[in-house]
PDB file of N, CA and C in Angstrom:
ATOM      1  N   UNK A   1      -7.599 255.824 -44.146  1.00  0.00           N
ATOM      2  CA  UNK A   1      -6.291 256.062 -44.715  1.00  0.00           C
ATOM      3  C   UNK A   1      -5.383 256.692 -43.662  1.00  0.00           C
ATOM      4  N   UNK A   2      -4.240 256.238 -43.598  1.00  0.00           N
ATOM      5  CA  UNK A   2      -3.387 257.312 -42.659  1.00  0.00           C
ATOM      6  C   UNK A   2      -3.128 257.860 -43.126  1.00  0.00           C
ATOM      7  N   UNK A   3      -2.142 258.836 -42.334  1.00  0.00           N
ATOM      8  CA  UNK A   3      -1.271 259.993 -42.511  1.00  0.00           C
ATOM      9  C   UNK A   3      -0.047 259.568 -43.212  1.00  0.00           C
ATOM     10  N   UNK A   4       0.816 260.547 -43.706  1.00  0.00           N
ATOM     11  CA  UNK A   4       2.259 260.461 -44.397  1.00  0.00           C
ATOM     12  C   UNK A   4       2.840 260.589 -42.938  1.00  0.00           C
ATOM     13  N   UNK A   5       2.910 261.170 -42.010  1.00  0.00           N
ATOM     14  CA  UNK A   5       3.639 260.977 -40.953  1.00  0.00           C
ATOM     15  C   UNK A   5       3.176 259.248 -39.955  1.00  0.00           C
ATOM     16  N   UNK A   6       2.241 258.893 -39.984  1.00  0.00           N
ATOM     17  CA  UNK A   6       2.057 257.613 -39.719  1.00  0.00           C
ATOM     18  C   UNK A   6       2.536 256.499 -40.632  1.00  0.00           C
ATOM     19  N   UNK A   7       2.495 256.600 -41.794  1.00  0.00           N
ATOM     20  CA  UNK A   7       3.401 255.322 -42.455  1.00  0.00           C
ATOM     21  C   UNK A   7       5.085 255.898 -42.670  1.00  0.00           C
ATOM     22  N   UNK A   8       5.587 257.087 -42.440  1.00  0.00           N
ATOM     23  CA  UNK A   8       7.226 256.913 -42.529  1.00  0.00           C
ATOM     24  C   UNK A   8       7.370 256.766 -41.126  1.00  0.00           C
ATOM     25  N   UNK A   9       6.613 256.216 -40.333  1.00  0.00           N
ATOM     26  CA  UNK A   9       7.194 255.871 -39.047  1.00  0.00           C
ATOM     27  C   UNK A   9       6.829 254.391 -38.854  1.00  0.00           C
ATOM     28  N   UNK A  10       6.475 253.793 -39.533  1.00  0.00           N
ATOM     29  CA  UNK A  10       6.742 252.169 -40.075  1.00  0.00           C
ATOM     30  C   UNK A  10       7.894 251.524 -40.815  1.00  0.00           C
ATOM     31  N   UNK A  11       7.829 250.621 -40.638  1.00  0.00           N
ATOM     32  CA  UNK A  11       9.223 249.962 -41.277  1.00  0.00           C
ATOM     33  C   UNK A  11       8.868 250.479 -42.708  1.00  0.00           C
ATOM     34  N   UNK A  12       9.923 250.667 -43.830  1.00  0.00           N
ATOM     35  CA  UNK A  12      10.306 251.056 -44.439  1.00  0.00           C
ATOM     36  C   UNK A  12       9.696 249.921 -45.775  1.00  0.00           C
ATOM     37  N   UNK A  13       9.532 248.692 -45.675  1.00  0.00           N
ATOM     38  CA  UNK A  13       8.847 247.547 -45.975  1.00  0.00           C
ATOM     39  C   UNK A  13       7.435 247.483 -46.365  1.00  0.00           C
ATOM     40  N   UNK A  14       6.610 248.274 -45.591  1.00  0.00           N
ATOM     41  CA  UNK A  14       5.383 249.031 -45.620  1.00  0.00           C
ATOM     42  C   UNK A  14       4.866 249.794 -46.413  1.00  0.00           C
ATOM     43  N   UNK A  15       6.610 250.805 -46.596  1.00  0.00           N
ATOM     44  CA  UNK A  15       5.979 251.856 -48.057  1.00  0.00           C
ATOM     45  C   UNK A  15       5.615 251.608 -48.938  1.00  0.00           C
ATOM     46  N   UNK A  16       5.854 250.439 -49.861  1.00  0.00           N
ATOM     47  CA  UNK A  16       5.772 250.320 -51.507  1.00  0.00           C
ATOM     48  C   UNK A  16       3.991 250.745 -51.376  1.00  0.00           C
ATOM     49  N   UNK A  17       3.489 249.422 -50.359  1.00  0.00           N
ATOM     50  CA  UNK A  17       1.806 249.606 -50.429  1.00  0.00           C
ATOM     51  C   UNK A  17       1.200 251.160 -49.530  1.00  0.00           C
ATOM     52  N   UNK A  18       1.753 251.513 -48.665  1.00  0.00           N
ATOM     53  CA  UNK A  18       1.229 253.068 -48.888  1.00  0.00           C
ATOM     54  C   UNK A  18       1.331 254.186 -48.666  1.00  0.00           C
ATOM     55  N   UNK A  19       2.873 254.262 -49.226  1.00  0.00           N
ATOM     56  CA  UNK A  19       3.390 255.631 -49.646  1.00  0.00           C
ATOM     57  C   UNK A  19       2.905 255.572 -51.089  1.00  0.00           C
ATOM     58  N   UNK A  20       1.923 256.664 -51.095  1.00  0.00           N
ATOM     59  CA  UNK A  20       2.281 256.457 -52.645  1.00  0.00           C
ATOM     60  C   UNK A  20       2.315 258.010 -53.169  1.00  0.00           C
ATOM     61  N   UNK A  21       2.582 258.362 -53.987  1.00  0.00           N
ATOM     62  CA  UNK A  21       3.008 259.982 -54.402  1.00  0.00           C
ATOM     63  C   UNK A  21       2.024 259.772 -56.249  1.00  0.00           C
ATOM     64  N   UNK A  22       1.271 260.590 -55.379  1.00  0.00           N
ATOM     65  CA  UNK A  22       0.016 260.794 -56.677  1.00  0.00           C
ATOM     66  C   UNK A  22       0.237 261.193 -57.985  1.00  0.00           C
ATOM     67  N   UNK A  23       1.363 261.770 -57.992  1.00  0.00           N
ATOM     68  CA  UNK A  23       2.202 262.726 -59.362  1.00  0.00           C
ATOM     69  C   UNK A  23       2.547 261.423 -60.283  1.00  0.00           C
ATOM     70  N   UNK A  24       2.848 260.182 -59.827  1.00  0.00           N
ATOM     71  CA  UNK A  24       3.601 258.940 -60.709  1.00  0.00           C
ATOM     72  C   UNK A  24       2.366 258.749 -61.473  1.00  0.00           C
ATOM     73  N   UNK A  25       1.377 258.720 -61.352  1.00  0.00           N
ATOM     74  CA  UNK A  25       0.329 258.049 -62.721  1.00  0.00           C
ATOM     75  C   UNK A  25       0.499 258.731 -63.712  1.00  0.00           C
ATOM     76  N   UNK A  26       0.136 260.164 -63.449  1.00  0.00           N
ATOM     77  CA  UNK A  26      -0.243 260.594 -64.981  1.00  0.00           C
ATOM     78  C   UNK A  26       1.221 260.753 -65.636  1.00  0.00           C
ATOM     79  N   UNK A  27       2.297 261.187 -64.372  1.00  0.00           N
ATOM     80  CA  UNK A  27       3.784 261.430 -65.128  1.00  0.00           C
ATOM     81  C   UNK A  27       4.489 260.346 -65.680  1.00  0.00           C
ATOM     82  N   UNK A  28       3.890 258.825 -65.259  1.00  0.00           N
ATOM     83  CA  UNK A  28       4.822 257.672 -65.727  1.00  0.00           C
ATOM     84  C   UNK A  28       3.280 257.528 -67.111  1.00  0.00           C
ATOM     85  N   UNK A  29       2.541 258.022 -67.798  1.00  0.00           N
ATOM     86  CA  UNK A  29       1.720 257.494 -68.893  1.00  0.00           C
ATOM     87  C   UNK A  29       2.485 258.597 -70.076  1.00  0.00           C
ATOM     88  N   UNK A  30       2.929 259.674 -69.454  1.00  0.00           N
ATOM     89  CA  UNK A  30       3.655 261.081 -69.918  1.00  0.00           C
ATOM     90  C   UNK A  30       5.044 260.460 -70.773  1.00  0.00           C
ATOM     91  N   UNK A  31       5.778 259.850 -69.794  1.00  0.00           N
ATOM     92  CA  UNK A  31       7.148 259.564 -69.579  1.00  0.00           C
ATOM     93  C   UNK A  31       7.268 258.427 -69.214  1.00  0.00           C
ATOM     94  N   UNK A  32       7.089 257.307 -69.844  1.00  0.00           N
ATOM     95  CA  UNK A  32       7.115 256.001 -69.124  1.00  0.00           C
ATOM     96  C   UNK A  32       8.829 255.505 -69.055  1.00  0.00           C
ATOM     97  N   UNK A  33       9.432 256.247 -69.353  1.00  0.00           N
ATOM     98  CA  UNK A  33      10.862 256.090 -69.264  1.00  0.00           C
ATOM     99  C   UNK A  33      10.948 256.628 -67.707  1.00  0.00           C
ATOM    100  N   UNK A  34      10.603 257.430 -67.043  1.00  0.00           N
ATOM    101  CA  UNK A  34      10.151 257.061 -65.648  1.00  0.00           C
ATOM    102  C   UNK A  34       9.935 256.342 -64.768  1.00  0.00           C
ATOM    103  N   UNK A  35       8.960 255.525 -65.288  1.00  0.00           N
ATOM    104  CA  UNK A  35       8.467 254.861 -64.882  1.00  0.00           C
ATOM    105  C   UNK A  35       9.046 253.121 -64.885  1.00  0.00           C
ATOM    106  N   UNK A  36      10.124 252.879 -66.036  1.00  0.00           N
ATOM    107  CA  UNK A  36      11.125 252.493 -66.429  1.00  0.00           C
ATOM    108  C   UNK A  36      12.308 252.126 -65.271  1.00  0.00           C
ATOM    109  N   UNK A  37      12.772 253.478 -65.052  1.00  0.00           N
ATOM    110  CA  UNK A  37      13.938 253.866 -63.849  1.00  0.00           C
ATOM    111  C   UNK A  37      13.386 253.184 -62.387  1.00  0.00           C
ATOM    112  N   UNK A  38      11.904 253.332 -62.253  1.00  0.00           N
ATOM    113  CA  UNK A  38      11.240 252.753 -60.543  1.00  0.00           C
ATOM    114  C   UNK A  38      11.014 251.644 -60.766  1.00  0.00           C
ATOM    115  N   UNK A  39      10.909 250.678 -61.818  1.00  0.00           N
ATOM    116  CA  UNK A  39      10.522 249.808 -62.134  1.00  0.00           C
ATOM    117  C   UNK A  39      12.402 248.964 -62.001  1.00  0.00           C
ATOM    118  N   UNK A  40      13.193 249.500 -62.332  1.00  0.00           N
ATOM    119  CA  UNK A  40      14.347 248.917 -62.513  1.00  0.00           C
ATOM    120  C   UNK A  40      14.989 249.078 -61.403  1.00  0.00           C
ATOM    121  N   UNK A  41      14.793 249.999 -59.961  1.00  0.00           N
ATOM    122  CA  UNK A  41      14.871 250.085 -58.767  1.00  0.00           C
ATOM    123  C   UNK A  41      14.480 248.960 -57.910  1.00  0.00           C
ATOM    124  N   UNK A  42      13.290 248.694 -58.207  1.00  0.00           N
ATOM    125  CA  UNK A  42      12.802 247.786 -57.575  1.00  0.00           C
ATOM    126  C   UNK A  42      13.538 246.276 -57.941  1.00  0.00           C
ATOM    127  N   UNK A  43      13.536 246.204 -59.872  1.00  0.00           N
ATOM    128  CA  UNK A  43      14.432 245.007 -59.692  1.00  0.00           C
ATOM    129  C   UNK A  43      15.807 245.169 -59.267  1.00  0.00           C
ATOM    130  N   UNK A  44      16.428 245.790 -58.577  1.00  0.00           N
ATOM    131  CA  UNK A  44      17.472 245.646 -58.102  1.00  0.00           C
ATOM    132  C   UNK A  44      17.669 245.695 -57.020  1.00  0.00           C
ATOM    133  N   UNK A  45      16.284 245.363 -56.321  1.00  0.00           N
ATOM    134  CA  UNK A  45      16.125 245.302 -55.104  1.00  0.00           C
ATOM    135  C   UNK A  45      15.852 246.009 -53.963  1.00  0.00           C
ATOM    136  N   UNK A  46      15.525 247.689 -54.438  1.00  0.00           N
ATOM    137  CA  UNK A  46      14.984 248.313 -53.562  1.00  0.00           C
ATOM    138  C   UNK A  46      14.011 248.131 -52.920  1.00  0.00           C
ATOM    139  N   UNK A  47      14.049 248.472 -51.581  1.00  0.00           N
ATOM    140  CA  UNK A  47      12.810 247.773 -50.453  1.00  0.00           C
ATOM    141  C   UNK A  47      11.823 249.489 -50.822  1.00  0.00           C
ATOM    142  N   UNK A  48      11.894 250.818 -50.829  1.00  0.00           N
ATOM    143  CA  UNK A  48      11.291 251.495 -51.311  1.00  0.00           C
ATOM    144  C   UNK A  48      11.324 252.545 -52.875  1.00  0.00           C
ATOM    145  N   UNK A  49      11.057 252.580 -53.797  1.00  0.00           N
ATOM    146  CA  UNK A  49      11.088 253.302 -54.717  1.00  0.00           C
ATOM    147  C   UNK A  49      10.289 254.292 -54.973  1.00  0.00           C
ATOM    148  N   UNK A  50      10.404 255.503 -55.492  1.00  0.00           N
ATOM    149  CA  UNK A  50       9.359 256.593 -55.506  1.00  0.00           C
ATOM    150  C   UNK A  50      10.188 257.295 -56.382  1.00  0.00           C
ATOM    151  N   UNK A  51       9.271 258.577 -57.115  1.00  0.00           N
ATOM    152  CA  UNK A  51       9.624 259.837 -57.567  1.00  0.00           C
ATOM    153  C   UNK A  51       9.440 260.955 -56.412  1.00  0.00           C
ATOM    154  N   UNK A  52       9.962 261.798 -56.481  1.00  0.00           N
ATOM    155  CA  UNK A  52      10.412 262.813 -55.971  1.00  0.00           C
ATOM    156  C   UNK A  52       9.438 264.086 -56.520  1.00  0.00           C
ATOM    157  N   UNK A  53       8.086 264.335 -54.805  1.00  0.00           N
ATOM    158  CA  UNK A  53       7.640 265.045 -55.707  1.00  0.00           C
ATOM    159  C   UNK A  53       7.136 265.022 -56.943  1.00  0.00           C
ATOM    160  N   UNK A  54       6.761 265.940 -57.449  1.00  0.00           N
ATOM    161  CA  UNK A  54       6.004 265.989 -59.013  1.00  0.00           C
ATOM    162  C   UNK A  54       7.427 265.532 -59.873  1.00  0.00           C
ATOM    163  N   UNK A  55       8.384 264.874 -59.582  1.00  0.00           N
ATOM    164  CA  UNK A  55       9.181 264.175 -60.536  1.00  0.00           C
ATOM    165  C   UNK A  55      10.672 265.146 -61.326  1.00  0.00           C
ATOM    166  N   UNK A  56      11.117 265.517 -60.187  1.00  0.00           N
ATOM    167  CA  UNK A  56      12.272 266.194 -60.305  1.00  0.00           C
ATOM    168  C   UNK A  56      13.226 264.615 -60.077  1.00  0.00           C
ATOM    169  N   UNK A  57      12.710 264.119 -59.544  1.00  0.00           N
ATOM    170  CA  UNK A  57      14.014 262.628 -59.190  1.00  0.00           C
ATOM    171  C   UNK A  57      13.246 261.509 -59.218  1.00  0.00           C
ATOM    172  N   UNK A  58      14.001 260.648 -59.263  1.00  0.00           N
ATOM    173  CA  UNK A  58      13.409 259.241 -58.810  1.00  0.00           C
ATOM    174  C   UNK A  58      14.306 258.712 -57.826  1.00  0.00           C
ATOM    175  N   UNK A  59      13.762 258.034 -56.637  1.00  0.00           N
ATOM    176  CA  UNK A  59      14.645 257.276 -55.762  1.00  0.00           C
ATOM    177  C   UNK A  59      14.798 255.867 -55.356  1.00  0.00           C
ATOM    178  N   UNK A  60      15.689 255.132 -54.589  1.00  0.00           N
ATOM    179  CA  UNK A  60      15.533 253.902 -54.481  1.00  0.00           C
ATOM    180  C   UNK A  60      16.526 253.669 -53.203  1.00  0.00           C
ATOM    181  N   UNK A  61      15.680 252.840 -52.135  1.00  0.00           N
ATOM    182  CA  UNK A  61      16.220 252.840 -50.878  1.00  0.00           C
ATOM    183  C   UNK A  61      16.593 251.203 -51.064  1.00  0.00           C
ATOM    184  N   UNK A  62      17.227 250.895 -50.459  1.00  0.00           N
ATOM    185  CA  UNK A  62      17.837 249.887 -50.059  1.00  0.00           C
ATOM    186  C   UNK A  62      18.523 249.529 -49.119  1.00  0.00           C
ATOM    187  N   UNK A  63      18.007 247.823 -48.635  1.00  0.00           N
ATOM    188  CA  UNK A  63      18.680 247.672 -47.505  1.00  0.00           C
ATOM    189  C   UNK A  63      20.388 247.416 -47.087  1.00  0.00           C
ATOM    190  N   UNK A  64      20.565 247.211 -48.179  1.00  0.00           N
ATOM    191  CA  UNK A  64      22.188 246.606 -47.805  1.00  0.00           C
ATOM    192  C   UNK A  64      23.155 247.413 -49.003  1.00  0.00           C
ATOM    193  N   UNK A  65      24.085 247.754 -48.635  1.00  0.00           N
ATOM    194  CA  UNK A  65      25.612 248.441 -49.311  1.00  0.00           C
ATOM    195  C   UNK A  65      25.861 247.723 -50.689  1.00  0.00           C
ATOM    196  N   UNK A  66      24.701 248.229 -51.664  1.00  0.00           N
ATOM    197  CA  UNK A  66      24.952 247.767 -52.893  1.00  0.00           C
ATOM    198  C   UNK A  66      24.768 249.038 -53.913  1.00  0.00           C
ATOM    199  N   UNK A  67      25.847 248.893 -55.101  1.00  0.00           N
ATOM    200  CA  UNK A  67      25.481 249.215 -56.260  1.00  0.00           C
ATOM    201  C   UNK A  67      24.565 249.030 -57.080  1.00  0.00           C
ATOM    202  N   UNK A  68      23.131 249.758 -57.387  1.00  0.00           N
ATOM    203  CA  UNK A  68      22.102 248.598 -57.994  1.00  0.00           C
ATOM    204  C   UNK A  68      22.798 248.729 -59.416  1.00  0.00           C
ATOM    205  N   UNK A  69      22.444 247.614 -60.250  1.00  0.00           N
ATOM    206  CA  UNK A  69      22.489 247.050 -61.588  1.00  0.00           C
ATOM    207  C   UNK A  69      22.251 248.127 -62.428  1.00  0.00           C
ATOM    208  N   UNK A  70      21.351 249.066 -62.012  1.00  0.00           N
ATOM    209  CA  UNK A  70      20.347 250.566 -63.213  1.00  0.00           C
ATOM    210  C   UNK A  70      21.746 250.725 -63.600  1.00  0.00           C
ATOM    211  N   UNK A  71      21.976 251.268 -64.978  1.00  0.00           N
ATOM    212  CA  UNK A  71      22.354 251.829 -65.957  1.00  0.00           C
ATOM    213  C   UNK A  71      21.768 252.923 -66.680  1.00  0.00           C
ATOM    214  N   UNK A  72      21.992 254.092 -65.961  1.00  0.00           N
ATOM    215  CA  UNK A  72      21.316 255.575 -66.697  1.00  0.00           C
ATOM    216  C   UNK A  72      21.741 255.450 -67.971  1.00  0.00           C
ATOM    217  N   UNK A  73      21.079 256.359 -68.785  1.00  0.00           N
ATOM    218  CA  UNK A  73      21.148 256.486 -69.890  1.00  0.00           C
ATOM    219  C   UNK A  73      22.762 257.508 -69.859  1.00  0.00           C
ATOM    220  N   UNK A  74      23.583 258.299 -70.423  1.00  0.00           N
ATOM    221  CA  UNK A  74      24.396 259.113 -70.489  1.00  0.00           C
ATOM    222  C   UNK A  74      23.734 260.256 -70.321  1.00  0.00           C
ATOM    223  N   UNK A  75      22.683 261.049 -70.411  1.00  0.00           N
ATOM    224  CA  UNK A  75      22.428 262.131 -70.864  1.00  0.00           C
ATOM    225  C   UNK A  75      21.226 262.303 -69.169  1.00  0.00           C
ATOM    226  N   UNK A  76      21.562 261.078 -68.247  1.00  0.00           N
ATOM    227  CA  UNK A  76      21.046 261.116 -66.843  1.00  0.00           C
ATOM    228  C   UNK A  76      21.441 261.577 -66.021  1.00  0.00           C
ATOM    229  N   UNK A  77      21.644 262.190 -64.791  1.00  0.00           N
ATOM    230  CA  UNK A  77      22.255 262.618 -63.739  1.00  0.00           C
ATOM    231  C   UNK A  77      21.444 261.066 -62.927  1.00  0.00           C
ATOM    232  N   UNK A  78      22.786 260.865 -62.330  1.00  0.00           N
ATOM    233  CA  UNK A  78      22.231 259.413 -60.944  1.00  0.00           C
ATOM    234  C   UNK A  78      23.846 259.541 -60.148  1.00  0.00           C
ATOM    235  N   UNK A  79      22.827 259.747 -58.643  1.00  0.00           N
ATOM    236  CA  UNK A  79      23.836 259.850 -57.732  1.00  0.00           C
ATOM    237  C   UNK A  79      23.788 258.230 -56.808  1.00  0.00           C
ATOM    238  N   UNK A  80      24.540 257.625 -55.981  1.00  0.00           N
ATOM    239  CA  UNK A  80      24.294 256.473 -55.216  1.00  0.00           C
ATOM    240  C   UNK A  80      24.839 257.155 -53.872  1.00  0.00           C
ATOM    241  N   UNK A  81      24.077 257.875 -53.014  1.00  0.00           N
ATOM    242  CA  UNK A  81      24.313 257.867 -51.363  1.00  0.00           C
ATOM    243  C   UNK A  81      24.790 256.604 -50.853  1.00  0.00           C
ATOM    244  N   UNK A  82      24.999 256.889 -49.593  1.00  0.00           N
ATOM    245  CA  UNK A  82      24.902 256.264 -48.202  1.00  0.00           C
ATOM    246  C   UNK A  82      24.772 256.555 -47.040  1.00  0.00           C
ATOM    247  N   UNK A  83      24.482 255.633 -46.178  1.00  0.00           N
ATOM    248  CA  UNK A  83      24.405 256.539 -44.752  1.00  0.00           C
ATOM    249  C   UNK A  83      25.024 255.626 -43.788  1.00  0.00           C
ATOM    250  N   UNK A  84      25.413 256.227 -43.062  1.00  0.00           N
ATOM    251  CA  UNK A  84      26.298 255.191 -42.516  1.00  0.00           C
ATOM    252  C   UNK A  84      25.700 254.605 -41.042  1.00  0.00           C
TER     253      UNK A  84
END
């Protein structure tokens, strides 16, 4: 197995299969509305998706200057970065 510092120094393409953040099993069987949000990341095309940590956030990287499709609920906090 590698290291977490050996796969974020791979293309970014790499992560889905092994970054993986151990906290998502039992918290997306908990909260599958969680699990929901990474799942709807990905269809919108994120090249990496994850929770944050034991699940203070969920995230979604992407390659190109898009708005994804997700629709929070109202009662969500969702920010959309960039970097330039």
């Amino acid at each position: 197995s590698k290291s977490i510092k050996e796969i974020i120094h791979q293309p970014i393409s790499t992560w889905k299969r092994e970054l993986i953040n151990d906290f998502e099993k039992p918290i997306f069987i908990k909260y599958p509305e969680i699990k929901a949000i990474k799942d709807a990341l990905y269809n919108d095309g994120a090249v990496y998706a994850s929770m944050s940590g034991s699940g203070s956030s969920v995230f979604g990287i992407f390659e190109k200057q898009a708005e994804p499709a997700y629709i929070a609920p109202v009662n969500y906090f969702y920010k959309i970065m960039q970097t330039l």
